[in-house]
PDB file of N, CA and C in Angstrom:
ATOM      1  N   UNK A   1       0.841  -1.169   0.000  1.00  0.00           N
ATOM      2  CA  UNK A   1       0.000   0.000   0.000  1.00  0.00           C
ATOM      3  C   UNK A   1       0.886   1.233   0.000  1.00  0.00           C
ATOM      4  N   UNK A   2       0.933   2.177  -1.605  1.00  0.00           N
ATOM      5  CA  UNK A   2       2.053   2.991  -0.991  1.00  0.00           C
ATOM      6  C   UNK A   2       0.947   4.028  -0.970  1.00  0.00           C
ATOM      7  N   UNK A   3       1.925   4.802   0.154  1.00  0.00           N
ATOM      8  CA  UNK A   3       1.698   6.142   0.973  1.00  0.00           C
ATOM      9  C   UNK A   3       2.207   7.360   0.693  1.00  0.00           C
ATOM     10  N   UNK A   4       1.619   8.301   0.341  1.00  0.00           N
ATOM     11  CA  UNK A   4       2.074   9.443   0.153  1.00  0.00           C
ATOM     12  C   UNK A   4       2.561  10.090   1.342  1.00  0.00           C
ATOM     13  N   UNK A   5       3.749  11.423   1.415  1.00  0.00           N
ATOM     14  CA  UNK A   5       3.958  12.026   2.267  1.00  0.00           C
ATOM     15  C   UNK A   5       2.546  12.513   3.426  1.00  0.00           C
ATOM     16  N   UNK A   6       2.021  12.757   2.356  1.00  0.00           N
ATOM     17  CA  UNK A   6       0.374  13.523   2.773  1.00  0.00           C
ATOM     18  C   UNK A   6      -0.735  12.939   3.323  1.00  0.00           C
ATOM     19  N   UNK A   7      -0.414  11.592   3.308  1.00  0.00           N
ATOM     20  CA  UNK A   7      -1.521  10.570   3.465  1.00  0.00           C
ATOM     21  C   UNK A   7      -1.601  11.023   5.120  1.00  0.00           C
ATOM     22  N   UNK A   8      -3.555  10.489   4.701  1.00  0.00           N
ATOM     23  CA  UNK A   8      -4.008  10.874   6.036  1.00  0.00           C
ATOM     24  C   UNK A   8      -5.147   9.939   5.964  1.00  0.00           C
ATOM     25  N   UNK A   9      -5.435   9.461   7.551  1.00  0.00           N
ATOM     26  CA  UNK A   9      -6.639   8.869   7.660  1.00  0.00           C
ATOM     27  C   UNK A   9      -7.706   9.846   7.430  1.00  0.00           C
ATOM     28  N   UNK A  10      -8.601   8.521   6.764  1.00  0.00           N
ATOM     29  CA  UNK A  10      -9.783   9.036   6.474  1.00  0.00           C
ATOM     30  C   UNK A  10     -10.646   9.052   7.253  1.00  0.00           C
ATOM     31  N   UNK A  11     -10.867   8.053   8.529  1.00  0.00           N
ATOM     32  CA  UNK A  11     -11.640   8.287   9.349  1.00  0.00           C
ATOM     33  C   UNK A  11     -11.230   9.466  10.516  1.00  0.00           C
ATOM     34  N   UNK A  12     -10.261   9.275  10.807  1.00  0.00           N
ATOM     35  CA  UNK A  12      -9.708  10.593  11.872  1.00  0.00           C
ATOM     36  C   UNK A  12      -8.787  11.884  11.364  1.00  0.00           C
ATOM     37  N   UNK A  13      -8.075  11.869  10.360  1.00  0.00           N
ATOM     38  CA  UNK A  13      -7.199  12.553   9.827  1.00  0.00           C
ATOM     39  C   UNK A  13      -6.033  12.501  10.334  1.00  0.00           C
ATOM     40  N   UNK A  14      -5.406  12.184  11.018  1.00  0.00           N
ATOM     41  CA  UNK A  14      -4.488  11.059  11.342  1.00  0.00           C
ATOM     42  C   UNK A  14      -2.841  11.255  10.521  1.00  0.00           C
ATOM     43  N   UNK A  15      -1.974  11.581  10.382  1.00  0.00           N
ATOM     44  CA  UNK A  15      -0.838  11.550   9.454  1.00  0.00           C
ATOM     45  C   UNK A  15      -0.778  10.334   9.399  1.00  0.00           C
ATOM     46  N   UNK A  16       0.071   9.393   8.386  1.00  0.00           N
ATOM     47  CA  UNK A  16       0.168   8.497   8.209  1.00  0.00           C
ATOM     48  C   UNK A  16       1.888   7.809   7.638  1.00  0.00           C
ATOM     49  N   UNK A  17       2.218   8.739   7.040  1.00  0.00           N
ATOM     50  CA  UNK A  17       3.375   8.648   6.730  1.00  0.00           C
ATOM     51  C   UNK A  17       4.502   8.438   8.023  1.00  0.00           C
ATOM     52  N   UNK A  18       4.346   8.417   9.164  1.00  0.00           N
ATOM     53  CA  UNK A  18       5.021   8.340  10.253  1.00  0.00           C
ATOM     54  C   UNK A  18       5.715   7.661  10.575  1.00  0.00           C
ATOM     55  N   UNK A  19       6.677   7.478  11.726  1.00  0.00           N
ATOM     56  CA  UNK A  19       7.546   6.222  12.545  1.00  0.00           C
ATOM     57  C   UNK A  19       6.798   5.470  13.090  1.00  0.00           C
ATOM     58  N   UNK A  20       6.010   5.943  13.948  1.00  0.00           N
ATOM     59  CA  UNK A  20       4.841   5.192  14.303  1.00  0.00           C
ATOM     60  C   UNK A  20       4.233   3.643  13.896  1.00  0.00           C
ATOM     61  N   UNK A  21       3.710   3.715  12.396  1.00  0.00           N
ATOM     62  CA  UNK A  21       3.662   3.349  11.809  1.00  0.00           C
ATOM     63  C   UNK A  21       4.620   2.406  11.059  1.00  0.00           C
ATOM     64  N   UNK A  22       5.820   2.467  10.687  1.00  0.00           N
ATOM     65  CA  UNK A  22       6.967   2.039  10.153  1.00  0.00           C
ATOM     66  C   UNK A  22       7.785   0.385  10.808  1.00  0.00           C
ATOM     67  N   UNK A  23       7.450  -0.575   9.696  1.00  0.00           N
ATOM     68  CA  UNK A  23       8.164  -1.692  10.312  1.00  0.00           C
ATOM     69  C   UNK A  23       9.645  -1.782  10.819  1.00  0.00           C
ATOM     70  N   UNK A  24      10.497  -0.609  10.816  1.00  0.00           N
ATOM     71  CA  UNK A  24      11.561  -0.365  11.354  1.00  0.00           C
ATOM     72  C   UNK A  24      10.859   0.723  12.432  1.00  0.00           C
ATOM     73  N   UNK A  25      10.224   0.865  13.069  1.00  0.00           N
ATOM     74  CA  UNK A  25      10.118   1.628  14.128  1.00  0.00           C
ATOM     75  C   UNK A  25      10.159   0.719  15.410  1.00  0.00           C
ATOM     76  N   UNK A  26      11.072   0.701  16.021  1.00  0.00           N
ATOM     77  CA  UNK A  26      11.860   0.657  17.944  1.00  0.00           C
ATOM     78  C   UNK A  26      11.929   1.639  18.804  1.00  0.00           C
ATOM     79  N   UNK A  27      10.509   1.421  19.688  1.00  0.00           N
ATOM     80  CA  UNK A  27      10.934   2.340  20.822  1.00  0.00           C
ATOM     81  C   UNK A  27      11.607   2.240  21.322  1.00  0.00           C
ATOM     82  N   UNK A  28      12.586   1.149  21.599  1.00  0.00           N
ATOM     83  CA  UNK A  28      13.706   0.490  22.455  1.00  0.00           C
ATOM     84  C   UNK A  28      15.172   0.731  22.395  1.00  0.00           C
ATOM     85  N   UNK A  29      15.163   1.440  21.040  1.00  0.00           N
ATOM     86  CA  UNK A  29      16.701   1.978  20.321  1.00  0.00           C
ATOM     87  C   UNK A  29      16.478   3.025  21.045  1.00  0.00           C
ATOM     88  N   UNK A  30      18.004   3.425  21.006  1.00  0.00           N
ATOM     89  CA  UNK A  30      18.202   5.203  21.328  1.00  0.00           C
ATOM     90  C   UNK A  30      17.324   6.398  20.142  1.00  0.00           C
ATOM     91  N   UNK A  31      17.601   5.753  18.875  1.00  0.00           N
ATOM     92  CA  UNK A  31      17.228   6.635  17.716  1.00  0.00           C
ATOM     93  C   UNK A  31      15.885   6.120  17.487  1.00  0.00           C
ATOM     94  N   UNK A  32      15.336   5.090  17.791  1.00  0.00           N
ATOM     95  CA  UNK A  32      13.793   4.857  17.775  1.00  0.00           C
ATOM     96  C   UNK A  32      13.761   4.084  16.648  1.00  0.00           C
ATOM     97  N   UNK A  33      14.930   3.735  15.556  1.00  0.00           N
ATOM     98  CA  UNK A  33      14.882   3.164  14.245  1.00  0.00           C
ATOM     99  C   UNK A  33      15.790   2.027  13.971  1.00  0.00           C
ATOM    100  N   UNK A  34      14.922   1.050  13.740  1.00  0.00           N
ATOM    101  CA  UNK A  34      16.272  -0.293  13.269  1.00  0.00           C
ATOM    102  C   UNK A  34      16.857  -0.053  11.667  1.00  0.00           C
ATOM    103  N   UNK A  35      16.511   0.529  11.510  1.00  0.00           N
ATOM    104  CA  UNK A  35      17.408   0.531   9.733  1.00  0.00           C
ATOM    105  C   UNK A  35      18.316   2.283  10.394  1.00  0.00           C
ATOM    106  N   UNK A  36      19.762   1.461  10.121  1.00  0.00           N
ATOM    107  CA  UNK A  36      20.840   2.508  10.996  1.00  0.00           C
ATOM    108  C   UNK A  36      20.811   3.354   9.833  1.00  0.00           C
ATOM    109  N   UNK A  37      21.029   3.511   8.284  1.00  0.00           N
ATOM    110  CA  UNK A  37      21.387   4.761   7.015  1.00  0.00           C
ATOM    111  C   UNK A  37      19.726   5.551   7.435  1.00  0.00           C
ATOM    112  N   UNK A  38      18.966   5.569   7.720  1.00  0.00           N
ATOM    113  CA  UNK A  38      17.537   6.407   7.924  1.00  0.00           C
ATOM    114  C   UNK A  38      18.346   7.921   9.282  1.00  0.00           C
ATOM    115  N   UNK A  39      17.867   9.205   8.848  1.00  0.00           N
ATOM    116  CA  UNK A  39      18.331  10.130   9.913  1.00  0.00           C
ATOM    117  C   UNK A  39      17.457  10.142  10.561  1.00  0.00           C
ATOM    118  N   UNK A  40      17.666  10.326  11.747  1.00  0.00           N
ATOM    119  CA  UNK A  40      17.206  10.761  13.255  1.00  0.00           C
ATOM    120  C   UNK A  40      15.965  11.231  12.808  1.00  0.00           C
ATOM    121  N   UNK A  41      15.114  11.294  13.180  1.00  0.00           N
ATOM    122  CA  UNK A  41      13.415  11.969  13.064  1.00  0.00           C
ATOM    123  C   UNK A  41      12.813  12.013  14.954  1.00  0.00           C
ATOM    124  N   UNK A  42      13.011  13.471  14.875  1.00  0.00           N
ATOM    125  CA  UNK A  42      12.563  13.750  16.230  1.00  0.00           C
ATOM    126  C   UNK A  42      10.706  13.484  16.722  1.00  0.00           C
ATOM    127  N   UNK A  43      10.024  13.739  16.142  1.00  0.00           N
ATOM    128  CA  UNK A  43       8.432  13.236  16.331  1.00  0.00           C
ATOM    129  C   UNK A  43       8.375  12.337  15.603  1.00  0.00           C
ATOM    130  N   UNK A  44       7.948  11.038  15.896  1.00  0.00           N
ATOM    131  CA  UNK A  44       7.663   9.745  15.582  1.00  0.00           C
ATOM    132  C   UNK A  44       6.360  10.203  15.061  1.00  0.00           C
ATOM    133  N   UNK A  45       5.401  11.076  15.515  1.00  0.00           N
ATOM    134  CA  UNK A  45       3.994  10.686  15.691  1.00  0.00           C
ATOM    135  C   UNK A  45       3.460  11.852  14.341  1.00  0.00           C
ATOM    136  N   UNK A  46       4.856  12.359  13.676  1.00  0.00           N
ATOM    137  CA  UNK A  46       4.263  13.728  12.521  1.00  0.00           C
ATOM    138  C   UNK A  46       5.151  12.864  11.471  1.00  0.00           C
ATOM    139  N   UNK A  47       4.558  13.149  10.192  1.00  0.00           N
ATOM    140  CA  UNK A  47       5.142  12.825   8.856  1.00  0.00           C
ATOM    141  C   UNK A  47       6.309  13.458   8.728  1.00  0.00           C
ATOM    142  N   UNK A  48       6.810  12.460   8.043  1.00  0.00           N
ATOM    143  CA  UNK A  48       8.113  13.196   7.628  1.00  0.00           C
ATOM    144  C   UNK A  48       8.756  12.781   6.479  1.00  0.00           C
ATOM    145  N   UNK A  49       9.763  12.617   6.283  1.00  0.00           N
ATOM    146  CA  UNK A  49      10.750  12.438   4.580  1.00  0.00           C
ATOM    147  C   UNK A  49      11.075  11.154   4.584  1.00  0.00           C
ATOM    148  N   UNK A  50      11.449  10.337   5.643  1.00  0.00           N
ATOM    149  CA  UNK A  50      12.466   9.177   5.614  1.00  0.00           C
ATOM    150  C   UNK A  50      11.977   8.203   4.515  1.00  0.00           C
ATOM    151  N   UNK A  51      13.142   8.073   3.638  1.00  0.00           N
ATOM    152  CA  UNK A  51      13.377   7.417   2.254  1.00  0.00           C
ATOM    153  C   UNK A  51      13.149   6.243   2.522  1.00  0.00           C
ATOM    154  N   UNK A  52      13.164   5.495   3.699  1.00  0.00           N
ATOM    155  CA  UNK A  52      13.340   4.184   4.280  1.00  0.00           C
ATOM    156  C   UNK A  52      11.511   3.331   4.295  1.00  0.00           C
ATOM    157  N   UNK A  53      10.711   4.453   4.543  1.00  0.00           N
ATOM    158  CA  UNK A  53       9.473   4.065   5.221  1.00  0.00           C
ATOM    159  C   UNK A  53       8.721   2.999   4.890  1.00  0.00           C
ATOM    160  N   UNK A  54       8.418   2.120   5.655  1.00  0.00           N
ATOM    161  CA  UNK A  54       7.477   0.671   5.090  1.00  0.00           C
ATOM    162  C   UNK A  54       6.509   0.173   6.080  1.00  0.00           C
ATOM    163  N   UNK A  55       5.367   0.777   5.093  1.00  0.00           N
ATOM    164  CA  UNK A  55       4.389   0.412   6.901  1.00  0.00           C
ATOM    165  C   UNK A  55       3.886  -0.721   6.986  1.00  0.00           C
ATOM    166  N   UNK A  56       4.511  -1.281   8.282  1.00  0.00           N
ATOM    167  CA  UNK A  56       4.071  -2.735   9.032  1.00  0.00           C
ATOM    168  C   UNK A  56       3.199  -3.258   8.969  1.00  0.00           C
ATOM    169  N   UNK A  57       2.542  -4.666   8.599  1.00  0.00           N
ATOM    170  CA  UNK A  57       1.695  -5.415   8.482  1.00  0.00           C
ATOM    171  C   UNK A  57       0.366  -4.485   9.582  1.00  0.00           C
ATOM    172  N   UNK A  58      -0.670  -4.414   9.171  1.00  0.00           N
ATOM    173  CA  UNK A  58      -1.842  -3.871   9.967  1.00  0.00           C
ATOM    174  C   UNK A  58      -1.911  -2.788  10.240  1.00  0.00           C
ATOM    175  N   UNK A  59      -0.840  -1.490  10.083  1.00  0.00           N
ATOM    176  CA  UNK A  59      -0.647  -0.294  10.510  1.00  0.00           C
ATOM    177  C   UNK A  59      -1.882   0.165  10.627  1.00  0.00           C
ATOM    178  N   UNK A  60      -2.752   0.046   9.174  1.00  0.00           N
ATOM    179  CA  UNK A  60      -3.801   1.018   8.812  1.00  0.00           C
ATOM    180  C   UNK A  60      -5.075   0.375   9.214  1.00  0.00           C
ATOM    181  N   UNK A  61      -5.015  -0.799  10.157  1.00  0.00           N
ATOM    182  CA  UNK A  61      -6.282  -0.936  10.595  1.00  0.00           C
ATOM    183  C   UNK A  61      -6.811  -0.056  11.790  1.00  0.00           C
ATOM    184  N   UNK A  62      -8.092  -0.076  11.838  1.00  0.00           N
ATOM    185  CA  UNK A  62      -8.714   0.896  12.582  1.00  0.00           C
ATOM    186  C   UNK A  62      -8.305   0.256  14.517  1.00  0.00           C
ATOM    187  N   UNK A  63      -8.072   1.087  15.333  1.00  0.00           N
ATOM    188  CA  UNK A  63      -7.896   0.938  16.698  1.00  0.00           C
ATOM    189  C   UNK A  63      -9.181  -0.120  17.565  1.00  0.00           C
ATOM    190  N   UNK A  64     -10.579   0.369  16.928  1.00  0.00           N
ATOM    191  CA  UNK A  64     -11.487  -0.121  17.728  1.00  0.00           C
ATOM    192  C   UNK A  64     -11.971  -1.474  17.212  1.00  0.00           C
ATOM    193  N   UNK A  65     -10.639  -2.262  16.083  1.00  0.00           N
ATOM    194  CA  UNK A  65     -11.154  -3.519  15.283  1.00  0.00           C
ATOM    195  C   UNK A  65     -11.104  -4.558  16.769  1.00  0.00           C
ATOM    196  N   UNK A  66     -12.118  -5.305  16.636  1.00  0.00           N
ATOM    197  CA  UNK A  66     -12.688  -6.448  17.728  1.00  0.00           C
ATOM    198  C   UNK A  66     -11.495  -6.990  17.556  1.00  0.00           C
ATOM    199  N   UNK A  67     -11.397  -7.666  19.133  1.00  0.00           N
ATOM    200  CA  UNK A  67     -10.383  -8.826  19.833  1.00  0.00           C
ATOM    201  C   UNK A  67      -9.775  -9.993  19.207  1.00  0.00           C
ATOM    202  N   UNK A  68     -10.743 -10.327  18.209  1.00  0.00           N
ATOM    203  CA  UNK A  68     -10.545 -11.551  17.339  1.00  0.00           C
ATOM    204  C   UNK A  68      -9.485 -10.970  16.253  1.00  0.00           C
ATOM    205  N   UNK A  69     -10.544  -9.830  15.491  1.00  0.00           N
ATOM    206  CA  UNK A  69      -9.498  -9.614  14.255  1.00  0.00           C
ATOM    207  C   UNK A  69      -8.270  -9.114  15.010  1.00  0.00           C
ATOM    208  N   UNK A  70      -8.079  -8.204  15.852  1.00  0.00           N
ATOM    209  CA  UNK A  70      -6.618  -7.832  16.533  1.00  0.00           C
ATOM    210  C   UNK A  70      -5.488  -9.412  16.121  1.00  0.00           C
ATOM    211  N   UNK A  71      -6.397  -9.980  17.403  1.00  0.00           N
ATOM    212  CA  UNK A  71      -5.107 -11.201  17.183  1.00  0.00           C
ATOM    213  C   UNK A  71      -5.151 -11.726  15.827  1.00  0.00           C
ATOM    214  N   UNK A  72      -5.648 -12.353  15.203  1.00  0.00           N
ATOM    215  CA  UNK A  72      -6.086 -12.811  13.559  1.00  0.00           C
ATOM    216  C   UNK A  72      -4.481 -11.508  12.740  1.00  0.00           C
ATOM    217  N   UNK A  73      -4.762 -10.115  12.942  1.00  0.00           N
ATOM    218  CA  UNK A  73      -3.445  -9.650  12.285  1.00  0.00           C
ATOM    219  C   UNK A  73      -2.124  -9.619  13.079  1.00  0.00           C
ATOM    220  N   UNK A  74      -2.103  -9.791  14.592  1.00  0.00           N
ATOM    221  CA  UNK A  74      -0.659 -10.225  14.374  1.00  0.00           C
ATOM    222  C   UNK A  74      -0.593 -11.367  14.758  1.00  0.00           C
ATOM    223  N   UNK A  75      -0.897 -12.337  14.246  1.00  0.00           N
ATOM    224  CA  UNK A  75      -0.985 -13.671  14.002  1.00  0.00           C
ATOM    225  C   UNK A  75      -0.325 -13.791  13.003  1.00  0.00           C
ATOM    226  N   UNK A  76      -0.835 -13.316  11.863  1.00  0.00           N
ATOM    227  CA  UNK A  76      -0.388 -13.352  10.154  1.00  0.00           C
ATOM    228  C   UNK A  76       0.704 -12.091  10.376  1.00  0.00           C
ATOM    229  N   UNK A  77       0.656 -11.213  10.803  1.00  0.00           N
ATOM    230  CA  UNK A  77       2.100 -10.423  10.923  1.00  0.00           C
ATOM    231  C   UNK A  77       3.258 -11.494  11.684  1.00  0.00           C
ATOM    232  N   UNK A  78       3.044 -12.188  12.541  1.00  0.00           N
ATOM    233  CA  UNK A  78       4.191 -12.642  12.898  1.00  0.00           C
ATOM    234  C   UNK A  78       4.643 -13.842  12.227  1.00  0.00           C
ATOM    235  N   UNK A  79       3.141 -14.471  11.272  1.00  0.00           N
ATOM    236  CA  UNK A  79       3.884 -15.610  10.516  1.00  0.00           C
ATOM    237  C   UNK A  79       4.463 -15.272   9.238  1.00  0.00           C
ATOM    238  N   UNK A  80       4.010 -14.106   8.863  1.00  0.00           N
ATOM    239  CA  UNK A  80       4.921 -13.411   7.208  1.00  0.00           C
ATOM    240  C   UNK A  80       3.588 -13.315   6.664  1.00  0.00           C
ATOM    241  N   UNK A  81       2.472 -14.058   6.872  1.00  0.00           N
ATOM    242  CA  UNK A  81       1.276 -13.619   5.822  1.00  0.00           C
ATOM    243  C   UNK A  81       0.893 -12.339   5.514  1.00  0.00           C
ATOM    244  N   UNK A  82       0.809 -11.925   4.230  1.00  0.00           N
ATOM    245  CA  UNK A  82       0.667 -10.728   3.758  1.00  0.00           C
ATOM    246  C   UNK A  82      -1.064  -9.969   3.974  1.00  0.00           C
ATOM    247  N   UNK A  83      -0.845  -8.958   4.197  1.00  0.00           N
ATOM    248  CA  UNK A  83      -2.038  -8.199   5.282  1.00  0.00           C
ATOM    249  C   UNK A  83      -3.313  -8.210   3.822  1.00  0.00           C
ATOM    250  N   UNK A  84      -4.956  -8.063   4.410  1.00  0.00           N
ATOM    251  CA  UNK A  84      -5.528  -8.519   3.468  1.00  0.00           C
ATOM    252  C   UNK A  84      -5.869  -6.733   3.041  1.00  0.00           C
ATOM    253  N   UNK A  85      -5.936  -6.624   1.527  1.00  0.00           N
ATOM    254  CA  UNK A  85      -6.363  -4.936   1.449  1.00  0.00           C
ATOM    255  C   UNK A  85      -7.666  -4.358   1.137  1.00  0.00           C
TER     256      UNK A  85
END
């Protein structure tokens, strides 16, 4: 699913392009990012440039999706199955 800089949810408006979002995003690093050539990006939570960006299996599902589907996507995120669109 590619993403524009600009992309925004449609239900909340939401940035989307973010760290947040990003299958290299680690809160656990010092720099917050496992791919080391990506620069420093101080707000995780605002869009930004990084050339690197690849958003993680389920990013763009909605917060209030039921208990079942939750686990059901990282289920298939942690076995490699590709997210349904």
């Amino acid at each position: 699913m590619p993403l524009s800089r600009l992309s925004v949810c449609l239900k909340c408006g939401a940035e989307l392009y973010v760290c947040k979002l990003c299958r290299f995003h680690d809160p656990k690093l010092r720099q917050g990012c496992r791919e080391d050539r990506a620069e420093h990006v101080q707000e995780k939570e605002r869009a930004n440039f990084c050339e690197f960006f690849d958003p993680k299996a389920g990013a763009w599902q909605a917060e209030d999706a039921g208990p079942a589907e939750k686990a059901r996507t990282e289920l298939e995120a942690l076995f490699g199955a590709k997210p349904k669109s």
